[in-house]
N, C-alpha and C. Protein backbone atom coordinates (compact mmCIF):
# COMPACT_ATOMS: atom_id res chain seq x y z
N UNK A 1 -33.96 -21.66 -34.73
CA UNK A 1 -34.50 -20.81 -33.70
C UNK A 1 -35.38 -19.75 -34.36
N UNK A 2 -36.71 -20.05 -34.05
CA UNK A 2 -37.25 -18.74 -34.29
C UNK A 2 -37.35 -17.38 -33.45
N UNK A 3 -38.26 -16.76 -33.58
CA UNK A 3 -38.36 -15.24 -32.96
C UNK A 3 -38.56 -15.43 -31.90
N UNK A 4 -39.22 -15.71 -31.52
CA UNK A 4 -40.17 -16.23 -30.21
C UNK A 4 -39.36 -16.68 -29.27
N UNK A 5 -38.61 -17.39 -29.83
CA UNK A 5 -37.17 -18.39 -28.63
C UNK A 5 -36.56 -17.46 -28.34
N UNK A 6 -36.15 -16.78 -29.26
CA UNK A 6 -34.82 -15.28 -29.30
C UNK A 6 -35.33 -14.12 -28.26
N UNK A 7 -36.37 -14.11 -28.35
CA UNK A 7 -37.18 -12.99 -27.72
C UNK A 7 -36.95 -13.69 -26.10
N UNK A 8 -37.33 -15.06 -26.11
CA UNK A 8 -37.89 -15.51 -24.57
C UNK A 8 -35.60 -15.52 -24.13
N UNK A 9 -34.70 -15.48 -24.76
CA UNK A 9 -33.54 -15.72 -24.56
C UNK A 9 -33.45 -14.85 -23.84
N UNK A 10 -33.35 -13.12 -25.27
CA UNK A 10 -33.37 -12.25 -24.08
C UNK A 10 -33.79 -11.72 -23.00
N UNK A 11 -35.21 -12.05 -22.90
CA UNK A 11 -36.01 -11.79 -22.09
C UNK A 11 -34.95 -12.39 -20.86
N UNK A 12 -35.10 -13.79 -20.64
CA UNK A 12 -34.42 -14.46 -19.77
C UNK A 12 -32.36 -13.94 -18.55
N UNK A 13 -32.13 -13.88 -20.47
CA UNK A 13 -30.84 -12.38 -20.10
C UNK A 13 -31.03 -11.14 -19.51
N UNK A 14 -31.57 -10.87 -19.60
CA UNK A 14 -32.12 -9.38 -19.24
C UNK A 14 -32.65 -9.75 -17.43
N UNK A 15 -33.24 -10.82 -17.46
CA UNK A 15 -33.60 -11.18 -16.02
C UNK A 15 -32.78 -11.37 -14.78
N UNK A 16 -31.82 -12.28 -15.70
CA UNK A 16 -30.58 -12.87 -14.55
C UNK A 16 -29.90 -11.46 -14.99
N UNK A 17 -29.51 -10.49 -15.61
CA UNK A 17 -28.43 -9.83 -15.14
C UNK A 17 -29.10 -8.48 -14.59
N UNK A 18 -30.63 -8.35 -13.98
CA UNK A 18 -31.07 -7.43 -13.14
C UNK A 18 -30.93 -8.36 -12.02
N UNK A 19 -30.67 -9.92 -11.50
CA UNK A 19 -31.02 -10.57 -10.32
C UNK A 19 -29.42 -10.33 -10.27
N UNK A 20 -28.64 -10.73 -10.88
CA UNK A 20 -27.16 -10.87 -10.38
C UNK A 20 -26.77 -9.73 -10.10
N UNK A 21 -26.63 -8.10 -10.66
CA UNK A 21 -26.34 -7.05 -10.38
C UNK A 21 -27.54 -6.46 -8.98
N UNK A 22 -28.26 -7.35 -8.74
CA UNK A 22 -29.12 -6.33 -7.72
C UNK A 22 -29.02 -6.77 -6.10
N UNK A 23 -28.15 -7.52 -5.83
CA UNK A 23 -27.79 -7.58 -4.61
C UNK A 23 -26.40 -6.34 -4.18
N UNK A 24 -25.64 -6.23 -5.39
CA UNK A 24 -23.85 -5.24 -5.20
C UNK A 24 -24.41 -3.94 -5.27
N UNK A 25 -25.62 -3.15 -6.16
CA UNK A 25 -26.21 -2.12 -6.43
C UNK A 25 -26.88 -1.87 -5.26
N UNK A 26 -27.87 -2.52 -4.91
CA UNK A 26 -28.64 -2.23 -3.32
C UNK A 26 -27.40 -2.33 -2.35
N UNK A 27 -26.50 -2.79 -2.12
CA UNK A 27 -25.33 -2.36 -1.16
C UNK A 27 -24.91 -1.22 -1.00
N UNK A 28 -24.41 -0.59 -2.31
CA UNK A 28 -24.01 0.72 -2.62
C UNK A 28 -25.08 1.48 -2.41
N UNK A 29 -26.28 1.54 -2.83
CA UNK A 29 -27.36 2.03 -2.73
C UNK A 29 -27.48 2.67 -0.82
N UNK A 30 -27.46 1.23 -0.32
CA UNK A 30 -27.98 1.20 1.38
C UNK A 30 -26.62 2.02 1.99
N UNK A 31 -25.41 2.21 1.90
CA UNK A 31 -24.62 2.47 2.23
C UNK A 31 -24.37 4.06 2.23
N UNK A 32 -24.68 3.82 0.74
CA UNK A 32 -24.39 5.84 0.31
C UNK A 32 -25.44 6.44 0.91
N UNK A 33 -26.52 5.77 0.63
CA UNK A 33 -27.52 6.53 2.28
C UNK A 33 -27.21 6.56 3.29
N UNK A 34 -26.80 5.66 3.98
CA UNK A 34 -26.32 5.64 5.51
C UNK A 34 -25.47 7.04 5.61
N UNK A 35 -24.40 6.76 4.65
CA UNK A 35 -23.24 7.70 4.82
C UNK A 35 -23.68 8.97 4.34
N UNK A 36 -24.67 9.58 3.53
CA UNK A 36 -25.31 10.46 3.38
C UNK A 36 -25.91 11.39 4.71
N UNK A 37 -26.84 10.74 5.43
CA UNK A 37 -27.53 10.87 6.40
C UNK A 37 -26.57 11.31 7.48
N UNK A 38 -25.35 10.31 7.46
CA UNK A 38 -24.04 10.96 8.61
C UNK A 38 -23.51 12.19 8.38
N UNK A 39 -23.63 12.56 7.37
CA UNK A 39 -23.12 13.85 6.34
C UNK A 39 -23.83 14.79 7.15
N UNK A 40 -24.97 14.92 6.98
CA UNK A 40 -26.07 15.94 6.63
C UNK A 40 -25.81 16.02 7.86
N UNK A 41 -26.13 14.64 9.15
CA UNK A 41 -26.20 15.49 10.55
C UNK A 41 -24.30 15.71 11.52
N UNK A 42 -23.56 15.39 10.58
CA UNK A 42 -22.46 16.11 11.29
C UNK A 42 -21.52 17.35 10.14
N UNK A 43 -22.40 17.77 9.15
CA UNK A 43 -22.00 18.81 8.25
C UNK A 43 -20.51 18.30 7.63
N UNK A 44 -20.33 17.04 7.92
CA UNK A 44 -19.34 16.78 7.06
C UNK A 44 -19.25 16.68 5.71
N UNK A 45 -18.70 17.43 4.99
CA UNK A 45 -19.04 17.39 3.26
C UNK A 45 -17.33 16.73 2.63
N UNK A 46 -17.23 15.97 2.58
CA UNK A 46 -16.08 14.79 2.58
C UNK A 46 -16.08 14.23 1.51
N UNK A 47 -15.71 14.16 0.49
CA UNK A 47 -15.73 13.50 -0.97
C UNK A 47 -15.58 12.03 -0.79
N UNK A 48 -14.20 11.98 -0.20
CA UNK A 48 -13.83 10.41 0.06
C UNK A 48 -14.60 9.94 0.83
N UNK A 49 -15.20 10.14 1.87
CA UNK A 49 -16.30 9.66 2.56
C UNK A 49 -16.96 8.68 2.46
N UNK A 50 -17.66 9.43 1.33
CA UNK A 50 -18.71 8.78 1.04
C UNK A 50 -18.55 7.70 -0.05
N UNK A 51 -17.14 7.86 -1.05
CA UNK A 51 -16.50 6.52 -1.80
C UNK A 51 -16.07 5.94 -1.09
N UNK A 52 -15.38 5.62 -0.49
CA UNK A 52 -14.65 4.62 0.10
C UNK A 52 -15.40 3.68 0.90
N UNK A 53 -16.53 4.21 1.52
CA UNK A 53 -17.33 2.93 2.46
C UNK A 53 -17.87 2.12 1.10
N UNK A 54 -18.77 3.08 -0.08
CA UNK A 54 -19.40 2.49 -0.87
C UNK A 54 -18.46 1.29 -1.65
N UNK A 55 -17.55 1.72 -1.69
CA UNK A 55 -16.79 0.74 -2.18
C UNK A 55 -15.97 -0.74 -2.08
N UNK A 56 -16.13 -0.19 -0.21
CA UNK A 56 -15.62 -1.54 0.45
C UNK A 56 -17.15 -2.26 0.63
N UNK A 57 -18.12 -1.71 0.89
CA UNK A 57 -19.33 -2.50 0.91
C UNK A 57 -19.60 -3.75 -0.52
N UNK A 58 -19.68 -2.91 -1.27
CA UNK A 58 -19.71 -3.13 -2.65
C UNK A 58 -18.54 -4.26 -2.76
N UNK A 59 -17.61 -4.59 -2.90
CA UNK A 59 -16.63 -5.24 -3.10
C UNK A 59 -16.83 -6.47 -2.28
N UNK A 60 -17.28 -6.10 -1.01
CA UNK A 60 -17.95 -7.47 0.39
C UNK A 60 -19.02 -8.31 -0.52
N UNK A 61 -20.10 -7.25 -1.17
CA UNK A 61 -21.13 -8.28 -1.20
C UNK A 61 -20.91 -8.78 -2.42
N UNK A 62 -19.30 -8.66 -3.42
CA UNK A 62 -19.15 -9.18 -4.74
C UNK A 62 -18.67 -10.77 -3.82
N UNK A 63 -17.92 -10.21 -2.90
CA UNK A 63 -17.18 -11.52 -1.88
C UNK A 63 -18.35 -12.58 -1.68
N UNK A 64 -19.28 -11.79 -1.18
CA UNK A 64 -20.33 -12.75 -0.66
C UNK A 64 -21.36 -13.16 -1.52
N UNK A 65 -21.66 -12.63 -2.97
CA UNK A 65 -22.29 -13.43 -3.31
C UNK A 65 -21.67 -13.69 -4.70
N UNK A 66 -21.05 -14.09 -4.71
CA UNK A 66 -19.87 -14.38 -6.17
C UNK A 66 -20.19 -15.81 -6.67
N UNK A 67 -20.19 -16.80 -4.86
CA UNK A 67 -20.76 -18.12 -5.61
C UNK A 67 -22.03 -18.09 -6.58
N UNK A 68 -22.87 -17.31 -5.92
CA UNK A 68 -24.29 -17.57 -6.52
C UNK A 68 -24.38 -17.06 -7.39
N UNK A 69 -23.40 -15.88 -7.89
CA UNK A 69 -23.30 -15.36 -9.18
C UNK A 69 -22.75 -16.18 -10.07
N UNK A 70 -21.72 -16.71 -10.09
CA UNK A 70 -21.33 -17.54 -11.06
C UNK A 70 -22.25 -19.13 -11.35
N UNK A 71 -22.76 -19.23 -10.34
CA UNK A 71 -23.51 -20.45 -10.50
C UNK A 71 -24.59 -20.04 -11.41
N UNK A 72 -25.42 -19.58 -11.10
CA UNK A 72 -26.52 -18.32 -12.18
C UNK A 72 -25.77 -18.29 -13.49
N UNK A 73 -24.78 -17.38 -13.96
CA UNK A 73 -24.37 -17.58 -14.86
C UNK A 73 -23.68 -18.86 -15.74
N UNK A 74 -23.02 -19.43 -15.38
CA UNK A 74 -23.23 -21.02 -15.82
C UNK A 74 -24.03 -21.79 -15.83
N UNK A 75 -25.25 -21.79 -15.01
CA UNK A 75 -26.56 -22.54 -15.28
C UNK A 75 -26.65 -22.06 -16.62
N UNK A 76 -27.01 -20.51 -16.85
CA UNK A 76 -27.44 -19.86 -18.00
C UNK A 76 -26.77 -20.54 -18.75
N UNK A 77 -25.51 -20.30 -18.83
CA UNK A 77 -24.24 -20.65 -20.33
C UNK A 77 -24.68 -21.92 -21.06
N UNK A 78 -25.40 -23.27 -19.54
CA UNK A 78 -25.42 -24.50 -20.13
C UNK A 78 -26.66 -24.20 -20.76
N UNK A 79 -27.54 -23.65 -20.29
CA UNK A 79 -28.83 -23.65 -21.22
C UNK A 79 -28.88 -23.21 -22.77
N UNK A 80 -27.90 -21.94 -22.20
CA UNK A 80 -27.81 -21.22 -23.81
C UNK A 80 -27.51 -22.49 -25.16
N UNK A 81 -26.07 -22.64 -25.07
CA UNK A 81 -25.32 -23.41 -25.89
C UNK A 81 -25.58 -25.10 -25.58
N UNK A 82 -25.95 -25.52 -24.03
CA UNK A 82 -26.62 -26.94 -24.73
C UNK A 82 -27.27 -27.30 -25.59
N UNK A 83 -27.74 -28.75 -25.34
CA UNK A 83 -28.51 -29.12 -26.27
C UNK A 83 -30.02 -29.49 -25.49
């Protein structure tokens, strides 16, 4: 293996684990806004609040997209270490 392969590997790593982490992150993301915005217009300042939705959201879309995560990652695995 030269440089070039190593480089395009990580490159490739670096790809799938911004595609696999960016569906659970934009959840949390869309959520803690929502619940933000509820904040601000009913002056509720609530710690747990605002964890607990993020977290059950977050945890749903590990539910929901877990197949396609692991499939992604084992495609990868066979590429890596095949032949």
């Amino acid at each position: 293996m030269n440089a070039l392969e190593a480089i395009d590997l990580v490159k490739q790593a670096v790809m799938l684990m911004l595609a696999v982490s960016a569906p659970i992150l934009l959840t949390g993301l869309i959520v803690g806004l929502i619940v933000s915005i509820l904040q601000a217009l009913t002056q509720v300042q609530e710690l747990t609040l605002s964890f607990v939705p993020k977290i059950i959201a977050m945890l749903l879309a590990i539910v929901i997209t877990g197949p396609w995560v692991l499939e992604k990652l084992v495609d990868f695995g066979r590429r890596m270490f095949g032949p």
